[in-house]
N, C-alpha and C. Protein backbone atom coordinates (compact mmCIF):
# COMPACT_ATOMS: atom_id res chain seq x y z
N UNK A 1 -33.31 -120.44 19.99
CA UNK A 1 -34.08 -119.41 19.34
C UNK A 1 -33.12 -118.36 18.76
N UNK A 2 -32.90 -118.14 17.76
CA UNK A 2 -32.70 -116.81 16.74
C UNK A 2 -32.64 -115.30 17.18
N UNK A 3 -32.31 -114.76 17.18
CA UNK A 3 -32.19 -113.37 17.17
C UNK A 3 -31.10 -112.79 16.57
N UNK A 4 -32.24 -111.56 15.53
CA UNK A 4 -31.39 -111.41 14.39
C UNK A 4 -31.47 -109.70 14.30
N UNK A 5 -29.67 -109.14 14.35
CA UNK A 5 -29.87 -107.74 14.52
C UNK A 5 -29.33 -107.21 13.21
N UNK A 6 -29.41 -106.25 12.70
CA UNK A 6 -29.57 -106.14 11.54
C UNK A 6 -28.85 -104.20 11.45
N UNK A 7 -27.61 -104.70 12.14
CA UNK A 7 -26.92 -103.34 12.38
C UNK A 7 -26.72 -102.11 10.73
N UNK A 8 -27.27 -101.08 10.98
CA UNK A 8 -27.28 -100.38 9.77
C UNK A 8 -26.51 -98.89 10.10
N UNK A 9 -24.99 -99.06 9.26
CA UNK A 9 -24.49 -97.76 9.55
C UNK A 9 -25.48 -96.72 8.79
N UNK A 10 -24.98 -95.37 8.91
CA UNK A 10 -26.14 -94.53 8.72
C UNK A 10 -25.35 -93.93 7.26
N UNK A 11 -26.35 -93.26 6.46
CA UNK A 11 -26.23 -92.88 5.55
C UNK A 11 -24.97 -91.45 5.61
N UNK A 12 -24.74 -91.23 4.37
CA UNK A 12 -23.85 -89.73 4.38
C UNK A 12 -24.77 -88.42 4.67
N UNK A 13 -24.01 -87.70 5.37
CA UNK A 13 -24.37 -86.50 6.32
C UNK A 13 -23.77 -85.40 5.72
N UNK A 14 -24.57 -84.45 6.19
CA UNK A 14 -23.96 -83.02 5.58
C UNK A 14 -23.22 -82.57 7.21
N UNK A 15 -21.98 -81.94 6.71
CA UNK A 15 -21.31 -82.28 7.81
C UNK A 15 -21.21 -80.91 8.80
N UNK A 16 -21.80 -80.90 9.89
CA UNK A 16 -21.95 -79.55 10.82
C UNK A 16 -21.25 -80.17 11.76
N UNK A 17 -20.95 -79.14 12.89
CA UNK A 17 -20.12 -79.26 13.83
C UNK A 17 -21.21 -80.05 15.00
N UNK A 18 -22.56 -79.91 14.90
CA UNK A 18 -23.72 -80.58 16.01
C UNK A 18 -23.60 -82.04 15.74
N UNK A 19 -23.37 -82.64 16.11
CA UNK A 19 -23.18 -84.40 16.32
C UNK A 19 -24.16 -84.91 16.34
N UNK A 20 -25.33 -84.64 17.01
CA UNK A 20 -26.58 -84.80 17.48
C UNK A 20 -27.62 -84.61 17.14
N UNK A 21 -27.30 -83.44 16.13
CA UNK A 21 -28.64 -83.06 15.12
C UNK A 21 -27.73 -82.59 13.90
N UNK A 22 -26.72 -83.38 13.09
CA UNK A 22 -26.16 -83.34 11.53
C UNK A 22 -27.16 -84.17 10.90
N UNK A 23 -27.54 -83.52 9.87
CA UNK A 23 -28.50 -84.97 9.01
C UNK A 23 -27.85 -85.01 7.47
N UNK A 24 -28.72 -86.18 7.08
CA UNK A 24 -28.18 -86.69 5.79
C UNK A 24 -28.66 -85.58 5.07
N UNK A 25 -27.59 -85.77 4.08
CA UNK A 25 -27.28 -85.34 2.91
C UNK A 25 -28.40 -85.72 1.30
N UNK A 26 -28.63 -84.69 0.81
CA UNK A 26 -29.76 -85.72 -0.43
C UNK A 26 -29.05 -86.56 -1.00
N UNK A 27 -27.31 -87.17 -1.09
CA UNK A 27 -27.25 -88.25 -1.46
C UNK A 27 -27.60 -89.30 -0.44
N UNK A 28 -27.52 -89.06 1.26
CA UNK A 28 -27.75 -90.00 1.87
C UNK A 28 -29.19 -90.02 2.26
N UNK A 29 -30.27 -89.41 2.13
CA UNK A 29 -31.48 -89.55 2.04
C UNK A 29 -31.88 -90.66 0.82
N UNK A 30 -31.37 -90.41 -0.03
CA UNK A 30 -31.72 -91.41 -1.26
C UNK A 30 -31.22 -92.95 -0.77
N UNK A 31 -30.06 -93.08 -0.40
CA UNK A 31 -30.04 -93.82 -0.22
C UNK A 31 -30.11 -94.58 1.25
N UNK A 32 -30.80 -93.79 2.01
CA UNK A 32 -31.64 -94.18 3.17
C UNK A 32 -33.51 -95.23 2.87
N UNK A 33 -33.36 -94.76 1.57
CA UNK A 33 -34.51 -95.35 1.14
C UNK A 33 -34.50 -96.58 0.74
N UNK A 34 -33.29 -96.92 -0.11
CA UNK A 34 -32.76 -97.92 -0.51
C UNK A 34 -32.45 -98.95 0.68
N UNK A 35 -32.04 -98.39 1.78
CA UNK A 35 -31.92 -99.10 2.87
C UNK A 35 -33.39 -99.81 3.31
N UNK A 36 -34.76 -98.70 3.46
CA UNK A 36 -35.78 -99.69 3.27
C UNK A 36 -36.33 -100.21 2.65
N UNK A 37 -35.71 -100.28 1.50
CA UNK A 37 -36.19 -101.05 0.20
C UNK A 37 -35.62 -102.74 0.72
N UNK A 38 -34.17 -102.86 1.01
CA UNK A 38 -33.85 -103.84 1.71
C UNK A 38 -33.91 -104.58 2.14
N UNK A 39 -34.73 -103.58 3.24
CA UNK A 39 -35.16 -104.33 4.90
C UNK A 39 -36.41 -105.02 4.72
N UNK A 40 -36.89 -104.15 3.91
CA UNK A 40 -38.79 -104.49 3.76
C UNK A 40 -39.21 -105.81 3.77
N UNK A 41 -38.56 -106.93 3.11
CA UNK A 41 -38.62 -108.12 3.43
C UNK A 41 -38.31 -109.21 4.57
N UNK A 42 -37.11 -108.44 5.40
CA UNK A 42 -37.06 -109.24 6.33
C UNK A 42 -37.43 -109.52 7.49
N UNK A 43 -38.80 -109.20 7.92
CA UNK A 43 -39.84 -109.53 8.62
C UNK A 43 -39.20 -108.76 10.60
N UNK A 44 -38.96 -107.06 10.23
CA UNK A 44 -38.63 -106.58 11.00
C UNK A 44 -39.62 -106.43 12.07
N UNK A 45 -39.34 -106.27 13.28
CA UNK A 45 -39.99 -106.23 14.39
C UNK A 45 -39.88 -105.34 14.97
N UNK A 46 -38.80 -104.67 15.41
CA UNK A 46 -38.40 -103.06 16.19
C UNK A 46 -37.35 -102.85 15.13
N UNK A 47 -37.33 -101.42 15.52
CA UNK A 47 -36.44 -100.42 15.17
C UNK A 47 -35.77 -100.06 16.28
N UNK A 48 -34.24 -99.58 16.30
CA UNK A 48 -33.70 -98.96 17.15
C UNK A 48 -32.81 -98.09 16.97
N UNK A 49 -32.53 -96.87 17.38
CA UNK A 49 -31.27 -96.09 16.66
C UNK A 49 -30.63 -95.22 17.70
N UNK A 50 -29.41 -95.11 17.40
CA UNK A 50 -28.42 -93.96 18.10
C UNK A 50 -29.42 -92.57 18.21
N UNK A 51 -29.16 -92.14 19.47
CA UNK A 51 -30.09 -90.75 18.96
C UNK A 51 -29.79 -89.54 18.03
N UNK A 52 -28.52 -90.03 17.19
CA UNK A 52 -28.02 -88.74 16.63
C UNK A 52 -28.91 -88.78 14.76
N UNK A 53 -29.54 -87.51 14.90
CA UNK A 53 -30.25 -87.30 13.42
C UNK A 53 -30.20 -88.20 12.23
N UNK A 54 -28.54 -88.39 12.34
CA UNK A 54 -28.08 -89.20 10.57
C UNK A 54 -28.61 -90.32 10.70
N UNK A 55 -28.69 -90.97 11.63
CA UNK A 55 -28.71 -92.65 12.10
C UNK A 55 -30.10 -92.60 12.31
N UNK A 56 -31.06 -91.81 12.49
CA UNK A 56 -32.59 -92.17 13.24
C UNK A 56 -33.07 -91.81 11.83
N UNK A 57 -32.37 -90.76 10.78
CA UNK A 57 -32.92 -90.76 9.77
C UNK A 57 -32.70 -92.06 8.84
N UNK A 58 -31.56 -92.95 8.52
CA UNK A 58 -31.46 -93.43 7.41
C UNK A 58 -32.63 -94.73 8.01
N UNK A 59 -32.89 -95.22 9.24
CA UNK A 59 -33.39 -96.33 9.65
C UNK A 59 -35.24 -95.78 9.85
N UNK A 60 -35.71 -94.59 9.78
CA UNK A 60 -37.21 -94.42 10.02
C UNK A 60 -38.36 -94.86 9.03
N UNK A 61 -37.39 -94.51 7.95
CA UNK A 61 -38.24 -95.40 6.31
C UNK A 61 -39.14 -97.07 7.17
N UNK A 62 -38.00 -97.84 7.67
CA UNK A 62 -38.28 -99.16 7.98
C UNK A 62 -39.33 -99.20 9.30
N UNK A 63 -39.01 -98.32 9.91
CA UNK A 63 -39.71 -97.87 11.27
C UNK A 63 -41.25 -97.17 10.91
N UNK A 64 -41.62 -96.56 9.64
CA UNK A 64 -42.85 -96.19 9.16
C UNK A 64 -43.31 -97.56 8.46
N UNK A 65 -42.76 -98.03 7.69
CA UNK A 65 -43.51 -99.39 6.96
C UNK A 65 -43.81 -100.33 8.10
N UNK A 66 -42.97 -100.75 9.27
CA UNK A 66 -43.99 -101.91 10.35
C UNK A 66 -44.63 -101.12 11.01
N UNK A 67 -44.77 -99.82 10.83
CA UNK A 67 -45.72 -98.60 11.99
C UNK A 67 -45.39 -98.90 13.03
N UNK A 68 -44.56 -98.96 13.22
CA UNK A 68 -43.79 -98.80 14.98
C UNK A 68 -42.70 -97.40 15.30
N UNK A 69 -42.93 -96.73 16.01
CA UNK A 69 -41.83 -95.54 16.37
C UNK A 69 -40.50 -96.07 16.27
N UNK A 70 -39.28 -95.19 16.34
CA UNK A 70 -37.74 -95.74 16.56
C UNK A 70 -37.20 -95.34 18.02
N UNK A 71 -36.97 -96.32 18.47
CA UNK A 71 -36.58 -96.42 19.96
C UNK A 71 -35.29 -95.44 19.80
N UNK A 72 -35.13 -95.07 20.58
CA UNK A 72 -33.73 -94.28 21.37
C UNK A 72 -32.72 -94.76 21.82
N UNK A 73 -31.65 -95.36 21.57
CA UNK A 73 -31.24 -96.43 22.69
C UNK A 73 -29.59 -95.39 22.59
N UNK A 74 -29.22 -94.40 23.33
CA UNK A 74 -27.70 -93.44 23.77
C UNK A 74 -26.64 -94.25 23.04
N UNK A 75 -26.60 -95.55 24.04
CA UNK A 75 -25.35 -96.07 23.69
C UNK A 75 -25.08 -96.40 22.48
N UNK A 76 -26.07 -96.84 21.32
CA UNK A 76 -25.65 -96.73 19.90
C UNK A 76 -25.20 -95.15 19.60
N UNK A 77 -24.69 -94.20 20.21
CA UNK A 77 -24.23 -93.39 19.53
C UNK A 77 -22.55 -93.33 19.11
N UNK A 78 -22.39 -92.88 18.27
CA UNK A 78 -20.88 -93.05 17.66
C UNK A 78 -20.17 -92.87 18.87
N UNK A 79 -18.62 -93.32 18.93
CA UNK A 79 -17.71 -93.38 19.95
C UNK A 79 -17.32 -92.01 19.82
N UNK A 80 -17.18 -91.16 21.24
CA UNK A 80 -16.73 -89.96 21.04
C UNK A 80 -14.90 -90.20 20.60
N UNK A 81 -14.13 -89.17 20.07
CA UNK A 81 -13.06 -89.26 19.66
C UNK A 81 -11.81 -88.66 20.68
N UNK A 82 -12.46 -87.44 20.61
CA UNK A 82 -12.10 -86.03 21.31
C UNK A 82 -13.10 -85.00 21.90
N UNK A 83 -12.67 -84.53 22.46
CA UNK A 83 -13.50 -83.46 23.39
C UNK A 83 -13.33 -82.22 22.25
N UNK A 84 -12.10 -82.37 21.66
CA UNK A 84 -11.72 -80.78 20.74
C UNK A 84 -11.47 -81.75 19.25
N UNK A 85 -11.70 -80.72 18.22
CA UNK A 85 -11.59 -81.68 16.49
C UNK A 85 -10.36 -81.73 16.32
N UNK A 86 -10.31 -83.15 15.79
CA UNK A 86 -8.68 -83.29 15.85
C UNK A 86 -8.58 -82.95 14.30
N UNK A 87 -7.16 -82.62 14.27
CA UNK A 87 -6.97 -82.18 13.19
C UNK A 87 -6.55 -83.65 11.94
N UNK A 88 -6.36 -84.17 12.30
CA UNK A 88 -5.87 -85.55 11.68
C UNK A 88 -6.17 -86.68 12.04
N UNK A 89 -7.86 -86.55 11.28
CA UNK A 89 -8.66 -88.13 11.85
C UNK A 89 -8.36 -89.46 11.54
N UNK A 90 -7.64 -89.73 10.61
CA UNK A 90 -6.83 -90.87 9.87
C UNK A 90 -5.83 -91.15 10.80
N UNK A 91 -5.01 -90.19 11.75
CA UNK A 91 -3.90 -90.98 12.25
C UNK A 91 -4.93 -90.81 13.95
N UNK A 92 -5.80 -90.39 14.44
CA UNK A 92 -6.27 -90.18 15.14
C UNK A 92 -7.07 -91.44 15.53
N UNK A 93 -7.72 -91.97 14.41
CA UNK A 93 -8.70 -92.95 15.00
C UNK A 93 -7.72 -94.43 14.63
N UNK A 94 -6.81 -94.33 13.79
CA UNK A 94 -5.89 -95.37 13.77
C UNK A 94 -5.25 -95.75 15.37
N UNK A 95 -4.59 -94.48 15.95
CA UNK A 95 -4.00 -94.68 17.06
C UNK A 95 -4.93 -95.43 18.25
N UNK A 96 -6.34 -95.32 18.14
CA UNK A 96 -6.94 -95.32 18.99
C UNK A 96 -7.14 -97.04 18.90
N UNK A 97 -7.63 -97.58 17.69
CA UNK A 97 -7.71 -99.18 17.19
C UNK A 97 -5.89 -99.67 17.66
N UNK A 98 -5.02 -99.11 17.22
CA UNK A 98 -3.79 -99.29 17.98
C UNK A 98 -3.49 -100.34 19.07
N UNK A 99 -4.18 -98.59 20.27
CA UNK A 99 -4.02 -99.24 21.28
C UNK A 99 -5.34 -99.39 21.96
N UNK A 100 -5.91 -100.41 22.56
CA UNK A 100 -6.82 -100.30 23.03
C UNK A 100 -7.57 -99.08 23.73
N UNK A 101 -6.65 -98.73 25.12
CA UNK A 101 -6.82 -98.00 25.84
C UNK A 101 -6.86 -96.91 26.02
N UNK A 102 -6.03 -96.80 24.66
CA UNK A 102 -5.52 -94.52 24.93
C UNK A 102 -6.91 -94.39 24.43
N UNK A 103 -7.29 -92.93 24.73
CA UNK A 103 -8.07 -92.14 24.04
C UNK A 103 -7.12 -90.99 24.42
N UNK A 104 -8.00 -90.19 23.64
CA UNK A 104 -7.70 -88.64 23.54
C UNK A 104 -8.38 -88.03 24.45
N UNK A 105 -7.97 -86.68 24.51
CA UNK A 105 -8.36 -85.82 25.71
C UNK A 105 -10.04 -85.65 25.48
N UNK A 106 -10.81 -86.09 26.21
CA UNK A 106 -12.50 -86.08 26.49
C UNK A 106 -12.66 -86.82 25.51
N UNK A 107 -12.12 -87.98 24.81
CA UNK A 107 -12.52 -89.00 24.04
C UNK A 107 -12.80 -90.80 24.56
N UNK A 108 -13.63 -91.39 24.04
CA UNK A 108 -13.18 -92.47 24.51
C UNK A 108 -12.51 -93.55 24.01
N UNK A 109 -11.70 -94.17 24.70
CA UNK A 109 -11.13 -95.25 24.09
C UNK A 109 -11.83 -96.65 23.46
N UNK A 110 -11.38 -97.44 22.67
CA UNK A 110 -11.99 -98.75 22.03
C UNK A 110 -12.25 -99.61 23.28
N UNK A 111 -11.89 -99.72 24.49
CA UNK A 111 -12.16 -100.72 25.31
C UNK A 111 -13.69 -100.01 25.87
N UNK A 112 -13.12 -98.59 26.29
CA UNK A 112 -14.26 -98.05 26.86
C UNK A 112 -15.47 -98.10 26.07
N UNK A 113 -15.44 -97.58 24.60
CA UNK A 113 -16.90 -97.60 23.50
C UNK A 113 -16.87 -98.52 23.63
N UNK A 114 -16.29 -99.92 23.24
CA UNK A 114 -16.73 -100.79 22.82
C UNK A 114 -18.02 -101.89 24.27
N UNK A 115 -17.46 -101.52 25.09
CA UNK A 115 -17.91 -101.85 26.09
C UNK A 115 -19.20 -101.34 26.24
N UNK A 116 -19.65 -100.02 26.24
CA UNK A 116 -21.09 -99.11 26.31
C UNK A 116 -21.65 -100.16 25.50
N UNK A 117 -21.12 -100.13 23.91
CA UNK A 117 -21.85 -101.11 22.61
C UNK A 117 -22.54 -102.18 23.22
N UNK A 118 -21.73 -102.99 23.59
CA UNK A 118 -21.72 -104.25 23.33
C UNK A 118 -23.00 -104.63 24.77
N UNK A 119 -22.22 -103.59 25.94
CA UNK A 119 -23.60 -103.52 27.00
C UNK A 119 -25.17 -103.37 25.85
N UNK A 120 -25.14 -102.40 25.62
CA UNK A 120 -26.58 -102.23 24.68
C UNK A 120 -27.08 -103.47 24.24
N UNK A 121 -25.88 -103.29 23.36
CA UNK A 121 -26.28 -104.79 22.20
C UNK A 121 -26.84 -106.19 23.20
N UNK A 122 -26.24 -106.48 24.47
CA UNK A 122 -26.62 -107.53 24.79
C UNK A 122 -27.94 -107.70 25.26
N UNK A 123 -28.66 -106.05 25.92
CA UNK A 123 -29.45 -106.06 26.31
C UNK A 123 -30.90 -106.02 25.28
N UNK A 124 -30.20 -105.63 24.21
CA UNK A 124 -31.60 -105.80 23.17
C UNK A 124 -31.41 -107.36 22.80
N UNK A 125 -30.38 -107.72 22.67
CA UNK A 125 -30.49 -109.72 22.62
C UNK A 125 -31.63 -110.20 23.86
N UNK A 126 -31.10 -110.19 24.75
CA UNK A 126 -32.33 -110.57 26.17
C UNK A 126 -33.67 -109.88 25.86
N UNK A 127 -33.56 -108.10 26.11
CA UNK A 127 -35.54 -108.28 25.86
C UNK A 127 -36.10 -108.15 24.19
N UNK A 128 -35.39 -108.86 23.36
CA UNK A 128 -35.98 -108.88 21.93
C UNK A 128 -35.61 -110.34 21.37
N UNK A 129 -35.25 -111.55 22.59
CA UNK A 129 -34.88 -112.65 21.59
C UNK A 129 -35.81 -113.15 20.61
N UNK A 130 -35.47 -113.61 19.71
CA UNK A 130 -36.35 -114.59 18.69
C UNK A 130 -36.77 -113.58 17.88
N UNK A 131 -36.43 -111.90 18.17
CA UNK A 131 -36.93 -111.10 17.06
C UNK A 131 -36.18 -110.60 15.93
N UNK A 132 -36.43 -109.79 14.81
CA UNK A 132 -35.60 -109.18 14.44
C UNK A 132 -35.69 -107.80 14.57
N UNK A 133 -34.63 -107.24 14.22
CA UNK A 133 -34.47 -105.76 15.00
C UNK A 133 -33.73 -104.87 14.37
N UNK A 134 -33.67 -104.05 13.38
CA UNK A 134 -33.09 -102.53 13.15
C UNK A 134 -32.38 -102.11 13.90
N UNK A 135 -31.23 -101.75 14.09
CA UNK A 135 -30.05 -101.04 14.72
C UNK A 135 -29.48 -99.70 14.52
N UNK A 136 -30.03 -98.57 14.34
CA UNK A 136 -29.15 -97.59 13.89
C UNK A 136 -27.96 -96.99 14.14
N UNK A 137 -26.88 -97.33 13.38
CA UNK A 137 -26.03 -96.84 14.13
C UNK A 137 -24.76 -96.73 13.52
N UNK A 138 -23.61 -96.40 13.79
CA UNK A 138 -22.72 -95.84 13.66
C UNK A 138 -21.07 -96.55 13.26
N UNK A 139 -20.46 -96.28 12.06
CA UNK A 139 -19.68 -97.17 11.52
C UNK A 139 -18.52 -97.36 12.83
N UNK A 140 -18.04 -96.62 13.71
CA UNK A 140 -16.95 -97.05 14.79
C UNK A 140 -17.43 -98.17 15.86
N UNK A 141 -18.38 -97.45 15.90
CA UNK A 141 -18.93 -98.27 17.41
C UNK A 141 -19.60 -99.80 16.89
N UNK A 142 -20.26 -99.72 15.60
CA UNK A 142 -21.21 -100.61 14.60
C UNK A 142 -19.41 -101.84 14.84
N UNK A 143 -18.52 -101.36 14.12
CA UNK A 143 -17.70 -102.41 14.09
C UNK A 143 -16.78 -102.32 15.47
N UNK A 144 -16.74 -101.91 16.37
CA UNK A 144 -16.30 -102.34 17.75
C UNK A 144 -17.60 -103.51 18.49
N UNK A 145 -18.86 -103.17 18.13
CA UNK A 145 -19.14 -103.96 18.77
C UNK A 145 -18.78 -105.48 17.97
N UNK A 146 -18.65 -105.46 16.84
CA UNK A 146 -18.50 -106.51 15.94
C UNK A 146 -17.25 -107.49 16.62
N UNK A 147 -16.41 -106.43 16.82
CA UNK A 147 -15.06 -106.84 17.29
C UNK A 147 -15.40 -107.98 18.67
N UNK A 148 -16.36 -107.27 19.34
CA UNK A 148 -16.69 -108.14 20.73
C UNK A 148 -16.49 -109.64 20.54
N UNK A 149 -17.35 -109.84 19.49
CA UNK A 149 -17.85 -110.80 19.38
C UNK A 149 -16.89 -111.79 18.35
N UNK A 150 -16.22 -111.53 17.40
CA UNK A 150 -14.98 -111.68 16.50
C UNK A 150 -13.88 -110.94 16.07
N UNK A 151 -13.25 -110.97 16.34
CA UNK A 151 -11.91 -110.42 16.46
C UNK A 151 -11.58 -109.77 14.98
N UNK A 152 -11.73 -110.68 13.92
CA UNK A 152 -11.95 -110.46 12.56
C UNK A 152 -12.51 -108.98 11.99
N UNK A 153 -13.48 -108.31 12.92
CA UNK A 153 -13.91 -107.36 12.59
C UNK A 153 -13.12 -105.96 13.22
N UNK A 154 -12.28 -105.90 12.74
CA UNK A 154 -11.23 -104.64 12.77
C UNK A 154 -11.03 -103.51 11.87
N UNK A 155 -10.15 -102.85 12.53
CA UNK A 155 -10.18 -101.22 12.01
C UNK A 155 -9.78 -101.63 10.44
N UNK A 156 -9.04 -102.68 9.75
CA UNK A 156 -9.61 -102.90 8.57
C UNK A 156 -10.69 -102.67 7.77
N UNK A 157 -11.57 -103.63 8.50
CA UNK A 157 -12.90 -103.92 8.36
C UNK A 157 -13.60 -102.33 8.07
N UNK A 158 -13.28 -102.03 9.56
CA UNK A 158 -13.76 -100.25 9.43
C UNK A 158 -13.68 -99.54 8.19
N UNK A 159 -12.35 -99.88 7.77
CA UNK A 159 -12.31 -99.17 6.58
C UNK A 159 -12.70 -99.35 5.55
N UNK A 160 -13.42 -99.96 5.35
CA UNK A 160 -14.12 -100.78 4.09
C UNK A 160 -15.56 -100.66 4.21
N UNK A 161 -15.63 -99.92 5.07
CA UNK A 161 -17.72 -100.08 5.18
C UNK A 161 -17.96 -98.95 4.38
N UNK A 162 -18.88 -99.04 3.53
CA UNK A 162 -19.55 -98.07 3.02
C UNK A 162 -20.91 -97.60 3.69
N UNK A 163 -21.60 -96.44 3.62
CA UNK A 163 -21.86 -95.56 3.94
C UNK A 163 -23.25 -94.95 3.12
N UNK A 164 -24.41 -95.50 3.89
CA UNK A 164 -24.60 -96.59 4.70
C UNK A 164 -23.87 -98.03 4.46
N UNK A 165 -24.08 -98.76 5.25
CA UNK A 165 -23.82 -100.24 4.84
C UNK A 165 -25.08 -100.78 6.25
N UNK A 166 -24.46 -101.73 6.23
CA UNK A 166 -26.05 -102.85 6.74
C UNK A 166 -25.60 -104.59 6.88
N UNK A 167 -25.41 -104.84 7.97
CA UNK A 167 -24.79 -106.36 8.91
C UNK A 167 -26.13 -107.15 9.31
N UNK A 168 -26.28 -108.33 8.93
CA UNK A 168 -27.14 -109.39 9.97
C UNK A 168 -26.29 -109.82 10.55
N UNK A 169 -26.65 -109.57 11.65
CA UNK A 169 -25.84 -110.18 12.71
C UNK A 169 -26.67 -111.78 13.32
N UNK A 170 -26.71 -112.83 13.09
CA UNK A 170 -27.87 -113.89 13.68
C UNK A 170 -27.20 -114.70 15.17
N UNK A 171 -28.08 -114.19 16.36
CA UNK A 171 -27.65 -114.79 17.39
C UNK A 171 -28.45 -115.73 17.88
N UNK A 172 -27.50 -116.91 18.54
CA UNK A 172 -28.89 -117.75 19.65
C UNK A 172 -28.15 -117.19 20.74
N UNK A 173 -28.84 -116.83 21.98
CA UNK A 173 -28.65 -116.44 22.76
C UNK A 173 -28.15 -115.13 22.79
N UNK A 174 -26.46 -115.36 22.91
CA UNK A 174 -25.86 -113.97 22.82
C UNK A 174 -24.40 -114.56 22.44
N UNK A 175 -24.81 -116.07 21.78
CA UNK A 175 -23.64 -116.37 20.75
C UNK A 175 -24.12 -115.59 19.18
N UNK A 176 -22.77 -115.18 19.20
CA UNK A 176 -22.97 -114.80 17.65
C UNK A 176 -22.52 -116.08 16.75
N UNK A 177 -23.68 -116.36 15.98
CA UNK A 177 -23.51 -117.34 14.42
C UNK A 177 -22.85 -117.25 13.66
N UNK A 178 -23.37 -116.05 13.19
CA UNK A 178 -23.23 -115.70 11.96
C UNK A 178 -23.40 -114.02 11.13
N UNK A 179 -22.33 -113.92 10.02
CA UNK A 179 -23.02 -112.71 9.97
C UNK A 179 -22.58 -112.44 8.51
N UNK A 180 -23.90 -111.97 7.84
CA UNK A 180 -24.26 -111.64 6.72
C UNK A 180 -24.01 -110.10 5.93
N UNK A 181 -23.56 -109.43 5.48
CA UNK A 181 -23.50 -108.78 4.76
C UNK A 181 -24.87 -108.36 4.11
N UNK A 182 -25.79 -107.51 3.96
CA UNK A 182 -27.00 -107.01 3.43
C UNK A 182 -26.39 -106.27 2.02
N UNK A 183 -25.98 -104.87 2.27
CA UNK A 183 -25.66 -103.65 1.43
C UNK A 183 -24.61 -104.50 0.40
N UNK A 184 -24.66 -103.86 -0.90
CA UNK A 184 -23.75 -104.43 -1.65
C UNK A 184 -23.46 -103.16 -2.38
N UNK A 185 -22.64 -103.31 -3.47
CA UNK A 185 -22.33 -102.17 -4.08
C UNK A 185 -23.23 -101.75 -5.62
N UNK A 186 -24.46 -102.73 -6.11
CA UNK A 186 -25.11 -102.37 -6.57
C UNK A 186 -25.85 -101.12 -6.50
N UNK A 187 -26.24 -100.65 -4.48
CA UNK A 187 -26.85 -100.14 -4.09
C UNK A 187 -26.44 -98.64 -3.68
N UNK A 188 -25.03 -98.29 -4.22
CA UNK A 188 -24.53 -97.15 -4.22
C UNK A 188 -24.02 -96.52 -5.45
């Protein structure tokens, strides 16, 4: 049986220091819509999102068209970095893909996020198999969990996602298949 997650980084944010309640931006509202323009066809079943504003906003469009609420699920929230703003996020989050293990002071490391992720992720595979499912969530953690599962999906990778962007992920079980690309660059 199938199960198909349908990970959607979140649109562009107007950028405040609240993590938790930053929301999109009217360019990323617009194209939060476009995101359910997307989805609308592919015969979604739940919604789920990080609890942070940007991410519950770009995914609720899809979550009003099957009339179902958007679940809450913590651990899709972005990987913390630092406890304090680093001043140099380019060599900051590089170091961190680096090395597995370091993090920064009150940050977590790629073994540690990726691990929270991938816990989540497995558990919406078990109580949602055979469905499909909305993911909201967050370009670090979105491609660490990727990493779990293929190696291929690296801080490269990271760097290349646009914003939103949008993954089928198609599992049997809690093998990953396959994985599709949705967002293209028509759509930005």
């Amino acid at each position: 049986m199938v199960t198909n997650l349908y990970f959607v980084r979140h649109a562009h944010s107007t950028y405040t220091p609240n993590e938790l309640g930053r929301p999109l931006s009217n360019c990323g509202r617009q194209k939060a819509e476009k995101v359910t323009q997307l989805l609308k066809d592919e015969d979604i079943n739940y919604v789920i999102s990080s609890p942070y504003k940007r991410a519950v906003q770009t995914v609720e469009g899809i979550s009003r068209l099957i009339e179902k609420k958007v679940m809450l699920v913590d651990d899709f929230k972005e990987r913390k970095l630092s406890e304090e703003p680093i001043r140099n996020f380019n060599v900051a989050i590089r170091k961190v893909w680096e090395e597995k293990t370091f993090s920064w002071q009150g940050g977590e490391s790629n073994v540690i996020a990726q691990k929270r992720g991938v816990n989540a992720t497995l558990k919406v595979l078990e109580k949602y198999e055979g469905e499909n499912i909305v993911v909201g969530t967050h370009g670090n953690i979105m491609v660490l969990i990727m990493n779990y599962f293929d190696e291929k999906y690296s801080f490269n990778f990271w760097e290349k996602l646009d914003m939103p962007d949008i993954y089928k992920l198609v599992f049997e079980k809690k093998k990953l298949r396959e994985v599709k690309r949705i967002w293209s660059e028509e759509f930005n």
